[in-house]
C-alpha atoms as a PDB file:
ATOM      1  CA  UNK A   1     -56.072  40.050-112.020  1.00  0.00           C
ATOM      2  CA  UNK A   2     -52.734  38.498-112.381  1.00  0.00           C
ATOM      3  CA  UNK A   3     -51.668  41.878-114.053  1.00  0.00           C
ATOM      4  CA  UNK A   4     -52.407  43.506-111.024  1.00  0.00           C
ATOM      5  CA  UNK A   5     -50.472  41.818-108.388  1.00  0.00           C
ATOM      6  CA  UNK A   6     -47.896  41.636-110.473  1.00  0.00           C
ATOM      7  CA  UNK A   7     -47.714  45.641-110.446  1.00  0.00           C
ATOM      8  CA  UNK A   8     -48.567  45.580-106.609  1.00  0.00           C
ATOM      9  CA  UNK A   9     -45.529  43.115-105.972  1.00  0.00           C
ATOM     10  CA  UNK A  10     -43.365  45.842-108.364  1.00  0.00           C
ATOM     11  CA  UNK A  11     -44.538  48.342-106.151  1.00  0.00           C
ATOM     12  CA  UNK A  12     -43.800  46.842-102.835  1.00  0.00           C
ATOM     13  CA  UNK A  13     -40.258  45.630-104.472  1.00  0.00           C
ATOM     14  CA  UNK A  14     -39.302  49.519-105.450  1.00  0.00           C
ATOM     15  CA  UNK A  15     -40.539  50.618-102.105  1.00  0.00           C
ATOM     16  CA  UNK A  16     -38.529  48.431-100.605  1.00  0.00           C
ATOM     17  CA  UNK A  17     -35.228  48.887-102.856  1.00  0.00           C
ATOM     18  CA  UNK A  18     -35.997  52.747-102.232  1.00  0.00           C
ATOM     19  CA  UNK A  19     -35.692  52.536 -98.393  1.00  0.00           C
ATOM     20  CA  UNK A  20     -32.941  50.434 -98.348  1.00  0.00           C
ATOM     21  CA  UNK A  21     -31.055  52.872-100.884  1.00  0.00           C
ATOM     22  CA  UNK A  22     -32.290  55.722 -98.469  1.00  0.00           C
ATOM     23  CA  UNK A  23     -30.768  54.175 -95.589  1.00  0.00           C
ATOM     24  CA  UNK A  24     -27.988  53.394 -96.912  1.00  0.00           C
ATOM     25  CA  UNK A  25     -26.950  56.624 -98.368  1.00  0.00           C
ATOM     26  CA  UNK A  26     -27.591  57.954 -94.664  1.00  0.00           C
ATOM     27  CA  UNK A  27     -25.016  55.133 -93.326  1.00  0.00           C
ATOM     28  CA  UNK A  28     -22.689  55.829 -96.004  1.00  0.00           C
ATOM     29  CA  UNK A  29     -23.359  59.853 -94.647  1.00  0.00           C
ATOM     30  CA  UNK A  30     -22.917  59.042 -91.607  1.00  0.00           C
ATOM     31  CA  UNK A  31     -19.476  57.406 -92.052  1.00  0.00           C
ATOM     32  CA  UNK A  32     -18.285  59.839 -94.366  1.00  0.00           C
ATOM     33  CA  UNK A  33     -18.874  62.260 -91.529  1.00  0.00           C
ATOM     34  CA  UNK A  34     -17.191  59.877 -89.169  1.00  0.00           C
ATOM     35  CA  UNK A  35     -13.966  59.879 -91.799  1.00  0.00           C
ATOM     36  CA  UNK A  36     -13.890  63.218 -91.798  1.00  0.00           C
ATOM     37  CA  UNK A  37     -13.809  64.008 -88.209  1.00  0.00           C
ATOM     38  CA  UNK A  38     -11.141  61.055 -87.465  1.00  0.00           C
ATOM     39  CA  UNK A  39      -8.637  62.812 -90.316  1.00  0.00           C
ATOM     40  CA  UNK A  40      -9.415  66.062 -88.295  1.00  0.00           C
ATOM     41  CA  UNK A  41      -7.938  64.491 -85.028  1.00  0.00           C
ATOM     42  CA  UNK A  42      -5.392  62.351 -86.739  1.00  0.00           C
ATOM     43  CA  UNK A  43      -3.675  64.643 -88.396  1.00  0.00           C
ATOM     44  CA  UNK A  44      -2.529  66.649 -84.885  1.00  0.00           C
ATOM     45  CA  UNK A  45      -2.099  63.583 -83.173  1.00  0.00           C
ATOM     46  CA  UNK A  46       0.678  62.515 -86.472  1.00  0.00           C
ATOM     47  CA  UNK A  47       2.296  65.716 -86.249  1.00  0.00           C
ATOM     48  CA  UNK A  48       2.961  65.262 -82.453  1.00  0.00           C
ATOM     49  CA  UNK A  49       4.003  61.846 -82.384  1.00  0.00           C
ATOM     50  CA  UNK A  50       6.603  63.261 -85.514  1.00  0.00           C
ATOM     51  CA  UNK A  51       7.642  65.708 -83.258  1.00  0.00           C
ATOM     52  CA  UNK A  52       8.112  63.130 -80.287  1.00  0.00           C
ATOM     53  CA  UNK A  53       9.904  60.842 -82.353  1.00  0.00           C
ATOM     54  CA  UNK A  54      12.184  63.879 -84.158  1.00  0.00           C
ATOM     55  CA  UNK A  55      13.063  64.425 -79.869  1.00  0.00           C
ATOM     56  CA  UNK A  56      13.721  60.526 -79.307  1.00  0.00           C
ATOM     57  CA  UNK A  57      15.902  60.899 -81.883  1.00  0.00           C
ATOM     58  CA  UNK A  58      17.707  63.867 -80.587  1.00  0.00           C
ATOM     59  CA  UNK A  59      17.433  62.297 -77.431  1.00  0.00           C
ATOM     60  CA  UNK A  60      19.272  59.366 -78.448  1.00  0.00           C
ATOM     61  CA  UNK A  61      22.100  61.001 -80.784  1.00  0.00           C
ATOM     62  CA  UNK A  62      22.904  62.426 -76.903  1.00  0.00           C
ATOM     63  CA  UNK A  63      23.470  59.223 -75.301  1.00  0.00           C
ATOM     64  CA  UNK A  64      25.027  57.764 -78.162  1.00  0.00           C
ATOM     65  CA  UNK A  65      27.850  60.380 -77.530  1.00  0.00           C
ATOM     66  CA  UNK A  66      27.480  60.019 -74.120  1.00  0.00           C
ATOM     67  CA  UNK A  67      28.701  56.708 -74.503  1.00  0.00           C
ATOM     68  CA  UNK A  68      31.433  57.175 -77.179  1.00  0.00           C
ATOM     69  CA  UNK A  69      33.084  59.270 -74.316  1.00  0.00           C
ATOM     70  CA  UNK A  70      32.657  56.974 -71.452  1.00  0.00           C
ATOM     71  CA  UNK A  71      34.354  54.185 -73.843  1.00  0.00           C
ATOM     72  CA  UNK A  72      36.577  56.467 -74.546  1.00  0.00           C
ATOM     73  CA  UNK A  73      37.593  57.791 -71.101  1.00  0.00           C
ATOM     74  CA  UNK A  74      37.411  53.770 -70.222  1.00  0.00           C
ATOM     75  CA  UNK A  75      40.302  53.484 -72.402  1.00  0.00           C
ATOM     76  CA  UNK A  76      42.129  56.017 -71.159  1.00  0.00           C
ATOM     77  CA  UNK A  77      41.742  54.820 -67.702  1.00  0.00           C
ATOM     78  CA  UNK A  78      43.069  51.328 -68.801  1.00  0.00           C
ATOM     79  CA  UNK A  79      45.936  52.444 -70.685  1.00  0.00           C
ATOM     80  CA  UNK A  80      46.855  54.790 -67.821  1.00  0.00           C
ATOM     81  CA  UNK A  81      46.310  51.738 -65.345  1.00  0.00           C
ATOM     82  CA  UNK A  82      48.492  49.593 -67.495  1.00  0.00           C
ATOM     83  CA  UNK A  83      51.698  52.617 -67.654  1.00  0.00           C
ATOM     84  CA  UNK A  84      51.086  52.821 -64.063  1.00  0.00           C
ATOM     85  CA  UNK A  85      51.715  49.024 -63.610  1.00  0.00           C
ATOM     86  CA  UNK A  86      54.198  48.601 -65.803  1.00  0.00           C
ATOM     87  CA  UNK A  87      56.144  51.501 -64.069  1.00  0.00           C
ATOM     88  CA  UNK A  88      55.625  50.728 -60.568  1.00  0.00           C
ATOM     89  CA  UNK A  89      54.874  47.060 -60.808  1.00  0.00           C
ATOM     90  CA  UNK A  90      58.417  45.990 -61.419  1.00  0.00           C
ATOM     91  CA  UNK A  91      59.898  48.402 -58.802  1.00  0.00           C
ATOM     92  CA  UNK A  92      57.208  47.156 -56.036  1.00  0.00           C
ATOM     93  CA  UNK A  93      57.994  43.865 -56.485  1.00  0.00           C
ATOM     94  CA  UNK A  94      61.764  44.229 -56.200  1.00  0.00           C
ATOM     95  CA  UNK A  95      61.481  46.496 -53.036  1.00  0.00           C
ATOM     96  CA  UNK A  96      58.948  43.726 -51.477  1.00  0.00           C
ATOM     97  CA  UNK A  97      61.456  40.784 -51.942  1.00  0.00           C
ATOM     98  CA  UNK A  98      64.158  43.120 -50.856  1.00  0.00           C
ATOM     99  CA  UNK A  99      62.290  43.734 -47.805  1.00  0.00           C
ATOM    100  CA  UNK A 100      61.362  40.444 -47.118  1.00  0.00           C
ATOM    101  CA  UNK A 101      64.996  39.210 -47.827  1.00  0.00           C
ATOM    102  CA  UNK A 102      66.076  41.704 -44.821  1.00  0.00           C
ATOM    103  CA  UNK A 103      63.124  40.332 -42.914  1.00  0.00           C
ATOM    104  CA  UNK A 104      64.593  36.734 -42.838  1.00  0.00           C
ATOM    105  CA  UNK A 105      67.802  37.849 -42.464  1.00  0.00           C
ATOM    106  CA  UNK A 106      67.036  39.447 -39.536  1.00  0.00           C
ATOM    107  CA  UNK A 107      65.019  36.543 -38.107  1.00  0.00           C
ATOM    108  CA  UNK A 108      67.610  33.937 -38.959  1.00  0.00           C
ATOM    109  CA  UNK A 109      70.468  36.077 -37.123  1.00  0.00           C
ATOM    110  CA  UNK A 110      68.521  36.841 -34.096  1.00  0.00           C
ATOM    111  CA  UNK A 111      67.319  32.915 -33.905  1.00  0.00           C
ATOM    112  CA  UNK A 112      70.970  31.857 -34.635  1.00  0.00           C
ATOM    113  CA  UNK A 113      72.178  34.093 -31.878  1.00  0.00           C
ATOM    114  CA  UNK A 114      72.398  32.474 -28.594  1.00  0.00           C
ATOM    115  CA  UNK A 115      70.011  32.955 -26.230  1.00  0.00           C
ATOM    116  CA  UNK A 116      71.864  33.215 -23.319  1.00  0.00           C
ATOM    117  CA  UNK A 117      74.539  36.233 -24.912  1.00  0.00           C
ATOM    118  CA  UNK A 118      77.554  34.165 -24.782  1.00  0.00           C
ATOM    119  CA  UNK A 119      80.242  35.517 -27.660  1.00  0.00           C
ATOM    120  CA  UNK A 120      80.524  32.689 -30.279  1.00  0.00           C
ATOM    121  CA  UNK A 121      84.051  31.812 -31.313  1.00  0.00           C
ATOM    122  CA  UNK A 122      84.696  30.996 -35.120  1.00  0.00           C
ATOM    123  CA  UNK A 123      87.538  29.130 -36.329  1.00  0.00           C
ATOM    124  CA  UNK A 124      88.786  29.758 -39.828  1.00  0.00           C
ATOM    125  CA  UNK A 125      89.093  26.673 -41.727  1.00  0.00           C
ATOM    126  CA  UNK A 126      86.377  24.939 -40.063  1.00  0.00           C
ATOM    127  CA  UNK A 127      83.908  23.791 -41.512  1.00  0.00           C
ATOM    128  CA  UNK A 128      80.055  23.327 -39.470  1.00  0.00           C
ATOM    129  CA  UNK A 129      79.035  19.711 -39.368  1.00  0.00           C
ATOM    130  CA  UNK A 130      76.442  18.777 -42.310  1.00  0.00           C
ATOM    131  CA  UNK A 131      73.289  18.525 -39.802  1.00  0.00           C
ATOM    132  CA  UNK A 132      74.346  22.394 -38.207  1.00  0.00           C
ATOM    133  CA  UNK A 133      74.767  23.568 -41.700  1.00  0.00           C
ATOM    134  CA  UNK A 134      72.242  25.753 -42.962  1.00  0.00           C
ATOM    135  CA  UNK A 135      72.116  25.150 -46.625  1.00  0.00           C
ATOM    136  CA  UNK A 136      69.384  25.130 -49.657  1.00  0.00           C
ATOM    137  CA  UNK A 137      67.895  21.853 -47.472  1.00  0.00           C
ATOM    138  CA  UNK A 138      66.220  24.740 -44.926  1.00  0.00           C
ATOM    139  CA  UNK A 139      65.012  26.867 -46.971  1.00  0.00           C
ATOM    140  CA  UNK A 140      61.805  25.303 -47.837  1.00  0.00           C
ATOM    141  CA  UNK A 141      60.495  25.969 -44.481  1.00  0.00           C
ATOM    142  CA  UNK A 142      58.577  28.992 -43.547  1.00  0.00           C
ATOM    143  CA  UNK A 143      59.460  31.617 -40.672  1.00  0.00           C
END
């Protein structure tokens, strides 16, 4: 008796190991199947995103010369800005001070001129008193 459950427990054992090796050769179908159809779609979907990154690449050899010529014309435009100053800068600054030399001038002669138009009479050899005198003292105020 003990021979024979021992063979029925062998059977029920293989049985078992069968289905389980019968299922899992359908899983491992199954996701060889599944493998398959992924390397199917991948391999489009690689050569696209090669081709997208080839145009990226392209894209960005363009704006890398883009911008090697605005740096470029950048420098240009400062060296021309700098000729430009050093030519007319010193020139510009001379005429303003000349010009606002004439300015005082002018202002100091019409305020020294008397108001009510009489001739003024200079004496050679005289000399103004000190407070009259219009010296370096004066010229720190403004007009």
């Amino acid at each position: 008796m003990a021979g024979i459950l021992v063979a029925v427990f062998w059977a029920i054992l293989v049985s078992f190991l069968a289905l389980v090796l019968v299922r899992l050769a359908g899983t491992l179908k199954a996701t060889t199947k599944m493998v398959a159809e992924i390397s199917d779609q991948a391999v489009p979907l690689l050569a696209d995103a090669s081709a997208t990154v080839r145009s990226a690449h392209t894209q960005l050899a363009r704006v890398d010369a883009i911008a090697a010529d605005v740096q470029e014309v950048t420098a240009n435009a400062s060296a021309l800005s700098s000729t430009v100053s050093s030519a007319f800068g010193g020139p510009l600054v001379k005429i303003a001070a000349f010009g606002y030399g004439v300015r005082r001038a002018i202002g100091k002669k019409a305020a020294a001129a008397p108001a009510d138009g009489a001739q003024r009479t200079v004496v050679i050899g005289r000399t103004l008193p000190g407070a009259r005198r219009g010296g370096r003292r004066n010229r720190r105020s403004k007009d």
